[in-house]
PDB file of N, CA and C in Angstrom:
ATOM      1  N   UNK A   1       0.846  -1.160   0.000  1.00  0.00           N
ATOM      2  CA  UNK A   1       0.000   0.000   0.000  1.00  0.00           C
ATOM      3  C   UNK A   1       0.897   1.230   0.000  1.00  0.00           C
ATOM      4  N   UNK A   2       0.353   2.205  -0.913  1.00  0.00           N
ATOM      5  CA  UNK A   2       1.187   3.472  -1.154  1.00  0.00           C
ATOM      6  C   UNK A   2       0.604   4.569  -1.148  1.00  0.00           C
ATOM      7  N   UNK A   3       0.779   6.105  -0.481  1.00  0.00           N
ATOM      8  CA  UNK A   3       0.646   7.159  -0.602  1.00  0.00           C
ATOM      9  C   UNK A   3       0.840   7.902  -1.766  1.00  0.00           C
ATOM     10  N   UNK A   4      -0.283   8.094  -2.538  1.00  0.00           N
ATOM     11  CA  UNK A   4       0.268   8.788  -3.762  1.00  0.00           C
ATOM     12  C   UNK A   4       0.043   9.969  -3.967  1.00  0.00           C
ATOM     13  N   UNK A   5      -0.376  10.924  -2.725  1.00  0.00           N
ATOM     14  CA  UNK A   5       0.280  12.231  -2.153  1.00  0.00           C
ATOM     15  C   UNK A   5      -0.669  12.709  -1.101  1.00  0.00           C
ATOM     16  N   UNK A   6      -0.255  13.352  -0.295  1.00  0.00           N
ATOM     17  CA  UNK A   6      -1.118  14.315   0.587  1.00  0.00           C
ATOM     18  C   UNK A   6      -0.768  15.512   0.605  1.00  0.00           C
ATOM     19  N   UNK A   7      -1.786  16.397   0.242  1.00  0.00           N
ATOM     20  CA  UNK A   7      -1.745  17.563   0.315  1.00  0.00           C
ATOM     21  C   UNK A   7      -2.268  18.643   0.831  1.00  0.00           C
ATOM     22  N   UNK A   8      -2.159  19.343   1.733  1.00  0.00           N
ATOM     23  CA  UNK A   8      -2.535  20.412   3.091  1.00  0.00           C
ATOM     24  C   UNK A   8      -2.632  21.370   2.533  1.00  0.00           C
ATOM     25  N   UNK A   9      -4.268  21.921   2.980  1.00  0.00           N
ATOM     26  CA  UNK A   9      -4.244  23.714   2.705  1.00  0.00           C
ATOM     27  C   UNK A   9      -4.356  24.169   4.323  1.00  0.00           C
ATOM     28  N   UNK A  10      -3.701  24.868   4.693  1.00  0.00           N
ATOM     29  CA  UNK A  10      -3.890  25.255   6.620  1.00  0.00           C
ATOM     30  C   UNK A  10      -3.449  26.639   6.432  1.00  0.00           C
ATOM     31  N   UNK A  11      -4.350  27.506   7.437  1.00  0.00           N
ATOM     32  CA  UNK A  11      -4.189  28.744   7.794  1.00  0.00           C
ATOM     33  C   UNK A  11      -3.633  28.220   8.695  1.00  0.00           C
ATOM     34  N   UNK A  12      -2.295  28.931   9.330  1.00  0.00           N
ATOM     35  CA  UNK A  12      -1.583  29.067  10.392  1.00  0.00           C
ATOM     36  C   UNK A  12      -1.423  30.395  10.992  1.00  0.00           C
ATOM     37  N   UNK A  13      -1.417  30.352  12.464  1.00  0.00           N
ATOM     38  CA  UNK A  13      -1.709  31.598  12.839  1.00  0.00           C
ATOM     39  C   UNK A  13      -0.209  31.781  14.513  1.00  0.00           C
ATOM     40  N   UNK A  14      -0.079  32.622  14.853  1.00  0.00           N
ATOM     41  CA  UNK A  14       0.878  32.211  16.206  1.00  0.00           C
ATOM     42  C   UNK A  14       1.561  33.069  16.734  1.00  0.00           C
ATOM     43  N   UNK A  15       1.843  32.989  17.243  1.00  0.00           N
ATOM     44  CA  UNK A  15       2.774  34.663  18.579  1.00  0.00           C
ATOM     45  C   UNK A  15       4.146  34.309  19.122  1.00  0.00           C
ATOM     46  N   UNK A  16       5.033  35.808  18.687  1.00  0.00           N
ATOM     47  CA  UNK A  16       5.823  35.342  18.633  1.00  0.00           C
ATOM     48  C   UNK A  16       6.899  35.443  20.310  1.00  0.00           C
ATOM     49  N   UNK A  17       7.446  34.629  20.469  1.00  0.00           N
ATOM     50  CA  UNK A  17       8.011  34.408  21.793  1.00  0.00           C
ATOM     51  C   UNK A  17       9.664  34.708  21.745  1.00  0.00           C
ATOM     52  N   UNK A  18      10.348  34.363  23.024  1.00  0.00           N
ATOM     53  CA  UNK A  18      11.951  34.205  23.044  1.00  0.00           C
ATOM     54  C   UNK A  18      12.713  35.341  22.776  1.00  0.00           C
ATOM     55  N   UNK A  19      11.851  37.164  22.889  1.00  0.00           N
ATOM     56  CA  UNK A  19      12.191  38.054  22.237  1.00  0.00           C
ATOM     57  C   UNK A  19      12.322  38.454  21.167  1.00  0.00           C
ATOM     58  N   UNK A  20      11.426  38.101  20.346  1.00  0.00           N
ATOM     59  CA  UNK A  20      11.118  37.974  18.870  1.00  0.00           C
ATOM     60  C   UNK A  20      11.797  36.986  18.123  1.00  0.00           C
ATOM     61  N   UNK A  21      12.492  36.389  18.831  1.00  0.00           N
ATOM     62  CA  UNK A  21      13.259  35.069  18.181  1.00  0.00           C
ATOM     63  C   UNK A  21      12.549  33.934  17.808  1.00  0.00           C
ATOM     64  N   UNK A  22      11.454  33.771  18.838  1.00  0.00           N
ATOM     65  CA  UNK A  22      10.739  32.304  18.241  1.00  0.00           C
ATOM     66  C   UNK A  22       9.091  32.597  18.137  1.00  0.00           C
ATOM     67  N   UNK A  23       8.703  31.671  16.961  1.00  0.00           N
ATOM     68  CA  UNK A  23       7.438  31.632  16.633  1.00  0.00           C
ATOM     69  C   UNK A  23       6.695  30.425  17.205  1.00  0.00           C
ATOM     70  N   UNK A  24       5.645  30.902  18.253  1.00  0.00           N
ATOM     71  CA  UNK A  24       5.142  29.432  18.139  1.00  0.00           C
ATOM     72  C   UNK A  24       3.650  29.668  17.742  1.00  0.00           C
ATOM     73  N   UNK A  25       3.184  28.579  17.023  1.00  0.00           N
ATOM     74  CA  UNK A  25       2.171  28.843  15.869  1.00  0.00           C
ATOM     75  C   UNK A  25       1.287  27.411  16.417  1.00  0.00           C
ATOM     76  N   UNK A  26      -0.427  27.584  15.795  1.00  0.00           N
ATOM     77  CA  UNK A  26      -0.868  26.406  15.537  1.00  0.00           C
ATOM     78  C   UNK A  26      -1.338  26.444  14.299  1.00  0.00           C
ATOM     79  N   UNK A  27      -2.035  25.129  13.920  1.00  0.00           N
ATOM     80  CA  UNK A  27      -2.444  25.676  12.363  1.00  0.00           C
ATOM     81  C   UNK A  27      -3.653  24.813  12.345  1.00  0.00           C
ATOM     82  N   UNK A  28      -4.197  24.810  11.298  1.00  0.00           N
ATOM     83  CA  UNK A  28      -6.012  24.454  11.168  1.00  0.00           C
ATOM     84  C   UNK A  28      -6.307  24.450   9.545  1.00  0.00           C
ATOM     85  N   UNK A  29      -6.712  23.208   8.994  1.00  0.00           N
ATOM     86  CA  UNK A  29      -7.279  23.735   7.673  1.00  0.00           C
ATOM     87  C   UNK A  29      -7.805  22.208   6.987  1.00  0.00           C
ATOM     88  N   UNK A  30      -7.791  21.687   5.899  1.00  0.00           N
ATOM     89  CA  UNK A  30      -8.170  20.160   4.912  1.00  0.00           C
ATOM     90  C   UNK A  30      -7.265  19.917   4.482  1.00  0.00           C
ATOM     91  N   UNK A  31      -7.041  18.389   4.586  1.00  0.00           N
ATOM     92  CA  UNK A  31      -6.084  17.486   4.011  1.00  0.00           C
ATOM     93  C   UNK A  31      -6.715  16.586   3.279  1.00  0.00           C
ATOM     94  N   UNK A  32      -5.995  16.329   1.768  1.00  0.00           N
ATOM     95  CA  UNK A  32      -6.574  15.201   0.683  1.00  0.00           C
ATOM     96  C   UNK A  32      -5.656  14.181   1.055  1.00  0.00           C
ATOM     97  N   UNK A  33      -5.892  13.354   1.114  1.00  0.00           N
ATOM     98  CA  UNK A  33      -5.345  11.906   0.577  1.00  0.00           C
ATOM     99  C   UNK A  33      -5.524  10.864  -0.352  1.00  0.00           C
ATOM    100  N   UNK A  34      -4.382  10.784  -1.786  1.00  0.00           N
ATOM    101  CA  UNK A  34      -4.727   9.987  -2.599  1.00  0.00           C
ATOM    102  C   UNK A  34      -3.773   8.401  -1.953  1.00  0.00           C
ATOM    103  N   UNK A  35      -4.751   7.439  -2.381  1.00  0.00           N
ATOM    104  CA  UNK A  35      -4.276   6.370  -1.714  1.00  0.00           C
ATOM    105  C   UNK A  35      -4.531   5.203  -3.096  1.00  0.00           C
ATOM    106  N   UNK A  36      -3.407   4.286  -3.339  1.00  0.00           N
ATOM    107  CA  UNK A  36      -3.792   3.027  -4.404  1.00  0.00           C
ATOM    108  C   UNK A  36      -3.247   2.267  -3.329  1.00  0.00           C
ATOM    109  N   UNK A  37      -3.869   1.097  -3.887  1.00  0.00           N
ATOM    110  CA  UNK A  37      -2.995  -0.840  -3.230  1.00  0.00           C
ATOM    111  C   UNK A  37      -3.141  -1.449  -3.955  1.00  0.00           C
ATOM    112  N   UNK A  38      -2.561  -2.366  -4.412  1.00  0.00           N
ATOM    113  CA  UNK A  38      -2.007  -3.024  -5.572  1.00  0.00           C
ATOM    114  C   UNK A  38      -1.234  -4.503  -4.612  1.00  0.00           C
ATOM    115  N   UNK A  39      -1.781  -6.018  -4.643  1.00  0.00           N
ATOM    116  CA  UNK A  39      -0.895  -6.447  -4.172  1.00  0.00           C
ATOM    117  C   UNK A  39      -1.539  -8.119  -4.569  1.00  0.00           C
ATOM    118  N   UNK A  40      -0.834  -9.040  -4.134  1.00  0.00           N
ATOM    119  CA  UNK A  40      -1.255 -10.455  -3.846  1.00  0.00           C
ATOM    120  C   UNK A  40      -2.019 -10.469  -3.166  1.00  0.00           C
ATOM    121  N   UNK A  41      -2.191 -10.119  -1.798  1.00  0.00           N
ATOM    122  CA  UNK A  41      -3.315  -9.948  -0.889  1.00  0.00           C
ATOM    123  C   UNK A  41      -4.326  -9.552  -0.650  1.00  0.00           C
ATOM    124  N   UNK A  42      -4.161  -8.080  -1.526  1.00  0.00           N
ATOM    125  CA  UNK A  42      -5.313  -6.727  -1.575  1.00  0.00           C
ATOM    126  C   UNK A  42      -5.171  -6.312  -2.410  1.00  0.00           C
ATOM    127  N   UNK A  43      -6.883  -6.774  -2.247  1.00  0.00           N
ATOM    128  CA  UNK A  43      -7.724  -6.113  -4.199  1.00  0.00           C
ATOM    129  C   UNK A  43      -7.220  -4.301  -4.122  1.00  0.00           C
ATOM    130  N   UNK A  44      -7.178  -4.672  -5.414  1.00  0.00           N
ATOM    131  CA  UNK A  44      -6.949  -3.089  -6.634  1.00  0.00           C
ATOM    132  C   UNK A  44      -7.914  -2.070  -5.440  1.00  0.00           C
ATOM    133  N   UNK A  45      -7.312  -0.890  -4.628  1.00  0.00           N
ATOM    134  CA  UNK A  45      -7.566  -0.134  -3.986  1.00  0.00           C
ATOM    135  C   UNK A  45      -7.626   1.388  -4.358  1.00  0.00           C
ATOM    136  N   UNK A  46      -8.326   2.095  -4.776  1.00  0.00           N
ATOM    137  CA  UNK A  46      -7.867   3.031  -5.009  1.00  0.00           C
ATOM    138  C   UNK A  46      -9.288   4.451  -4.328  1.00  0.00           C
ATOM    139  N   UNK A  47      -9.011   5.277  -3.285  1.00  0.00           N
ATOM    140  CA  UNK A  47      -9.208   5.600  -2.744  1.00  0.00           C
ATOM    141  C   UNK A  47      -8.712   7.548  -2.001  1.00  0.00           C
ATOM    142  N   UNK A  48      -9.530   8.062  -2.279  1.00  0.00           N
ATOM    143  CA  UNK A  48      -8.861   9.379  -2.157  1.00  0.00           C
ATOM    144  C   UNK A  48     -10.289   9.957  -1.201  1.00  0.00           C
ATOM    145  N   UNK A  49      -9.533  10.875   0.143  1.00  0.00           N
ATOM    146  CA  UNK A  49     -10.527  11.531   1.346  1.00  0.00           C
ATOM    147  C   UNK A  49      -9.769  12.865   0.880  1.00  0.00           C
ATOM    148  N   UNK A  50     -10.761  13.750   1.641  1.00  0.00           N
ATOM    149  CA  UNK A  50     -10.502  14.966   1.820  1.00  0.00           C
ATOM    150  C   UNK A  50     -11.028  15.005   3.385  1.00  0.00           C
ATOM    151  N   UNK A  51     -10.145  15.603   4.852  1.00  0.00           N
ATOM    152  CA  UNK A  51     -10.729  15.777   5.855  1.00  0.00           C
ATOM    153  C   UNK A  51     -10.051  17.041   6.758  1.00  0.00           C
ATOM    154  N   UNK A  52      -9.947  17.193   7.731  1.00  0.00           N
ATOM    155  CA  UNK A  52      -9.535  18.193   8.457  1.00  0.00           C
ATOM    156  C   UNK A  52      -8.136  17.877   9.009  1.00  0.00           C
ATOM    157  N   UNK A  53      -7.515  18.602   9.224  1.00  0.00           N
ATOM    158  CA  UNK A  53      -6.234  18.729  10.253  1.00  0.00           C
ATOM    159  C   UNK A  53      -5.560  19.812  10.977  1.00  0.00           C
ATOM    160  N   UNK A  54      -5.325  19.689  12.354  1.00  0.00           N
ATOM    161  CA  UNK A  54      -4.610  20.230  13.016  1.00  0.00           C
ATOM    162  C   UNK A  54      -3.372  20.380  13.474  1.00  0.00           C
ATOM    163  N   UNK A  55      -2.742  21.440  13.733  1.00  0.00           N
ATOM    164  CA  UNK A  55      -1.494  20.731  13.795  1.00  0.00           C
ATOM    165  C   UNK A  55      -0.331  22.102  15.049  1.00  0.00           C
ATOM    166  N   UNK A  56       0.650  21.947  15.536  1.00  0.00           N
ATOM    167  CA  UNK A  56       0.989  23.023  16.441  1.00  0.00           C
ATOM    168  C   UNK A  56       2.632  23.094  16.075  1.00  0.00           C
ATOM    169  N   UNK A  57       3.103  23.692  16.101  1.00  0.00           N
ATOM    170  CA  UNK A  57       4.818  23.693  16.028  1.00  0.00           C
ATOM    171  C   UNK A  57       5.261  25.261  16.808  1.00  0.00           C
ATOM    172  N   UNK A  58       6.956  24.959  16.172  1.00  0.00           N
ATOM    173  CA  UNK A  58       7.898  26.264  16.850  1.00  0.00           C
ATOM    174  C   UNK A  58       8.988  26.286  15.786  1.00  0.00           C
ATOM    175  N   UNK A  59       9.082  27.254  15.703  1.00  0.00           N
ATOM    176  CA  UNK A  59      10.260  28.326  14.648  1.00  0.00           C
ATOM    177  C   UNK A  59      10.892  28.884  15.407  1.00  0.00           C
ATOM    178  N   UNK A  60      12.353  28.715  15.416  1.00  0.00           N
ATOM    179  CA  UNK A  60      13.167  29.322  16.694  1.00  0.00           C
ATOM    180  C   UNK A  60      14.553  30.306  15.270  1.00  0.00           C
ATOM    181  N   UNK A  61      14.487  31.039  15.782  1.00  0.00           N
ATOM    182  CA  UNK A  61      15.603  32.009  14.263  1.00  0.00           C
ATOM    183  C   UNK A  61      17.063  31.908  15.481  1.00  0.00           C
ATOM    184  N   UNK A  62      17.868  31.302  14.314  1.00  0.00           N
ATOM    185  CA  UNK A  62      19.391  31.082  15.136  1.00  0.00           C
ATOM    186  C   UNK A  62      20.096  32.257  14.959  1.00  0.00           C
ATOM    187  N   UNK A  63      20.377  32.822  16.355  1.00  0.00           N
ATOM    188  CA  UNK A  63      20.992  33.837  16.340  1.00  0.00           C
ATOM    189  C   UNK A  63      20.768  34.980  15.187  1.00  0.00           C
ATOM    190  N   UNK A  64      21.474  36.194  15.117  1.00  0.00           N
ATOM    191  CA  UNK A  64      20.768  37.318  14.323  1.00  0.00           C
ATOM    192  C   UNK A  64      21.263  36.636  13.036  1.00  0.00           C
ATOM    193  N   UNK A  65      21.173  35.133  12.740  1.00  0.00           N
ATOM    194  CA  UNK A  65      21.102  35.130  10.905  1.00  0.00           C
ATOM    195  C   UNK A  65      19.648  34.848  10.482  1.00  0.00           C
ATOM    196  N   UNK A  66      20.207  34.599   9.348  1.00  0.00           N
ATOM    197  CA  UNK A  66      18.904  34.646   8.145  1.00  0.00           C
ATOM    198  C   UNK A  66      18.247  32.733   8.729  1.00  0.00           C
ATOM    199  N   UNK A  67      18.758  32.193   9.330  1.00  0.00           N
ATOM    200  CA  UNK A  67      18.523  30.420   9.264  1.00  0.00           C
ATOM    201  C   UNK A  67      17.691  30.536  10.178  1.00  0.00           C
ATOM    202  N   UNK A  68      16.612  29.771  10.201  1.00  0.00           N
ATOM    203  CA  UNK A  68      15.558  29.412  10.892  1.00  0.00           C
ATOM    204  C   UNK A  68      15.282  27.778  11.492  1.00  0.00           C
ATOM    205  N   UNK A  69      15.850  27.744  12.129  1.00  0.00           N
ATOM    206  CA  UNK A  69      15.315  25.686  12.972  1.00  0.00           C
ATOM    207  C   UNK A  69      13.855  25.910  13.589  1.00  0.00           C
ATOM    208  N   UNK A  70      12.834  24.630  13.217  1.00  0.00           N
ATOM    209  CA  UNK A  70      11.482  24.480  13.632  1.00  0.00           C
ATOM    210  C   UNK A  70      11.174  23.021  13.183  1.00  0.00           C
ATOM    211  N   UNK A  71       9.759  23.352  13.723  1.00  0.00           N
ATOM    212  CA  UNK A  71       9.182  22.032  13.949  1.00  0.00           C
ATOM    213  C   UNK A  71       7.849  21.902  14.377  1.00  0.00           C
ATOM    214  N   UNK A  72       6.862  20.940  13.398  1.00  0.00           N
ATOM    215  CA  UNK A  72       5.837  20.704  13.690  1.00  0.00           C
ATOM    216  C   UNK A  72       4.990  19.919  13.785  1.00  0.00           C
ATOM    217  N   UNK A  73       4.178  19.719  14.404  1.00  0.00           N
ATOM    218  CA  UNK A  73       3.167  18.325  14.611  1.00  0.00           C
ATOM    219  C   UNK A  73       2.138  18.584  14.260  1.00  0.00           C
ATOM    220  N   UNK A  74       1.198  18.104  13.230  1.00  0.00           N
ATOM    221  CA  UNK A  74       0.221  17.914  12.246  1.00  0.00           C
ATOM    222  C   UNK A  74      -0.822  16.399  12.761  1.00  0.00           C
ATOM    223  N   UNK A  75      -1.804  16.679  12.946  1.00  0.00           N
ATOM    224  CA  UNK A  75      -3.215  15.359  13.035  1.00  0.00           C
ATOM    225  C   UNK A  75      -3.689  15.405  11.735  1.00  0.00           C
ATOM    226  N   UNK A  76      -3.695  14.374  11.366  1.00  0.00           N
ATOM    227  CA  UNK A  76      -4.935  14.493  10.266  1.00  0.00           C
ATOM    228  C   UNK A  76      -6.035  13.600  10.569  1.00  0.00           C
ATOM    229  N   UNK A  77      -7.078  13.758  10.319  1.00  0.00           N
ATOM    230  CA  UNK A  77      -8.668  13.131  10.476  1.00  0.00           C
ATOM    231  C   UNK A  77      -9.055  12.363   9.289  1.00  0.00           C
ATOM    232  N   UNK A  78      -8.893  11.464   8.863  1.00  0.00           N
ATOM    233  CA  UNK A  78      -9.207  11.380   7.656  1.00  0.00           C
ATOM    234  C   UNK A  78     -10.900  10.411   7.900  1.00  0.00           C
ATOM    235  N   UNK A  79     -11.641   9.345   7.055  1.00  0.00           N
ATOM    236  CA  UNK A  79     -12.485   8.861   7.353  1.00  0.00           C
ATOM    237  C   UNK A  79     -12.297   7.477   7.549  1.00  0.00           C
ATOM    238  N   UNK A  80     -11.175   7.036   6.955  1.00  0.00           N
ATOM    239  CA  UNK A  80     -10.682   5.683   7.249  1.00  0.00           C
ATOM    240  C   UNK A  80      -9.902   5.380   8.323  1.00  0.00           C
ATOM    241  N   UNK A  81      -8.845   6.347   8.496  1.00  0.00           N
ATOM    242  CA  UNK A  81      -7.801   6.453   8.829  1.00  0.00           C
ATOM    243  C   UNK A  81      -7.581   7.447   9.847  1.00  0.00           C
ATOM    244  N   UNK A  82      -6.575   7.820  11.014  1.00  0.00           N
ATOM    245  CA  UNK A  82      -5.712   8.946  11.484  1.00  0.00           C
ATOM    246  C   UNK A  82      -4.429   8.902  11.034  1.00  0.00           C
ATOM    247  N   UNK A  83      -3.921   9.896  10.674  1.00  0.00           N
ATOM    248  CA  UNK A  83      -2.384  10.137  10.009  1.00  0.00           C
ATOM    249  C   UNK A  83      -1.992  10.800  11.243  1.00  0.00           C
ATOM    250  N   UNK A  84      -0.606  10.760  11.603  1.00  0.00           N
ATOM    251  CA  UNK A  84      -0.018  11.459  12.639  1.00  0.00           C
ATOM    252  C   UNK A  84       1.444  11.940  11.818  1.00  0.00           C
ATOM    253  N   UNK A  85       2.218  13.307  11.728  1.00  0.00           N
ATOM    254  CA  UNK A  85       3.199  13.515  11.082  1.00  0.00           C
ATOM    255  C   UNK A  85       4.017  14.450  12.425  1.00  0.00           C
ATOM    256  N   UNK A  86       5.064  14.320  12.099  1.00  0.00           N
ATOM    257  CA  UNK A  86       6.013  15.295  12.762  1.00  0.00           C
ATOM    258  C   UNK A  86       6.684  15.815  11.332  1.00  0.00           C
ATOM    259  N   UNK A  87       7.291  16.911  11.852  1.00  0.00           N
ATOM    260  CA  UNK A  87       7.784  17.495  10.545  1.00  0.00           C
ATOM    261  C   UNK A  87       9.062  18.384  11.155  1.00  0.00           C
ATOM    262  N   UNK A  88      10.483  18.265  10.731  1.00  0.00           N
ATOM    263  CA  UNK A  88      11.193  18.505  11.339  1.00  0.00           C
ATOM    264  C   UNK A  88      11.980  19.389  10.246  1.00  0.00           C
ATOM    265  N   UNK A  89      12.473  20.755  10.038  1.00  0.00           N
ATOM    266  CA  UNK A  89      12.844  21.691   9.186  1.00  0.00           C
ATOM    267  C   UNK A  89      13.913  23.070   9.895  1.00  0.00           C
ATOM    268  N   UNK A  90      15.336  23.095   8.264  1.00  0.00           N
ATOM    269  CA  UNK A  90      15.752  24.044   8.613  1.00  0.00           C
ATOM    270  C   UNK A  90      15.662  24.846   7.752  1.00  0.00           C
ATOM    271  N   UNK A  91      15.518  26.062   7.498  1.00  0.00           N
ATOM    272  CA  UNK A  91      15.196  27.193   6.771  1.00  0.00           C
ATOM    273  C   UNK A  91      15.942  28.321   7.025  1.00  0.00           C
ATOM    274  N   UNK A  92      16.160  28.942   5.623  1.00  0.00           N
ATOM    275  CA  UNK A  92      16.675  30.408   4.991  1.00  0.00           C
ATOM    276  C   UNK A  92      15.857  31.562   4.799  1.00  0.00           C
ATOM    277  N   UNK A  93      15.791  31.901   5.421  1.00  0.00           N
ATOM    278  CA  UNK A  93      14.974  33.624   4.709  1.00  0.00           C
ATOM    279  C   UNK A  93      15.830  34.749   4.356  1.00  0.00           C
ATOM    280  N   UNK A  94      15.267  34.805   3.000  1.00  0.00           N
ATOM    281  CA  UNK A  94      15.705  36.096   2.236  1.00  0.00           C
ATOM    282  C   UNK A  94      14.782  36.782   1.714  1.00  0.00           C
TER     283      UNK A  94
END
């Protein structure tokens, strides 16, 4: 069984902490999931939800550069299923 993509629309919203250094945010919005299975075991599957997800993280900016370390945790609801993601990211702003 394979993920053949998920894709998130979320307003994120959040205040910023640590002396303007860190963001901590939650976020809120619909998640699709396209899903196939294909196998010896399990019949031809093919299956796509659209449902809600929530999700909370933190953006911490390293020292006065441009690099940003964060991180976030995402629920998804789906109707079959719960998806659980962590999401772990370093980032540039220019």
């Amino acid at each position: 069984m394979a993920y053949d993509a998920i894709v998130r629309l979320k307003l994120v919203a959040g205040r910023e902490i640590a002396d303007g250094r860190g963001l901590l945010f939650g976020s809120l919005g619909v998640a699709y999931s396209g899903l196939d299975a294909v196998g010896e075991f399990v019949a031809d599957i093919d299956d796509s939800q659209t449902d809600w997800m929530v999700g909370i993280g933190y953006d911490h900016r390293l020292g006065q550069s441009d690099w940003t370390l964060g991180g976030e945790y995402i629920y998804h609801n789906f109707d079959d299923f719960d998806y659980d993601l962590v999401q772990l990211r370093l980032q540039y702003r220019f």
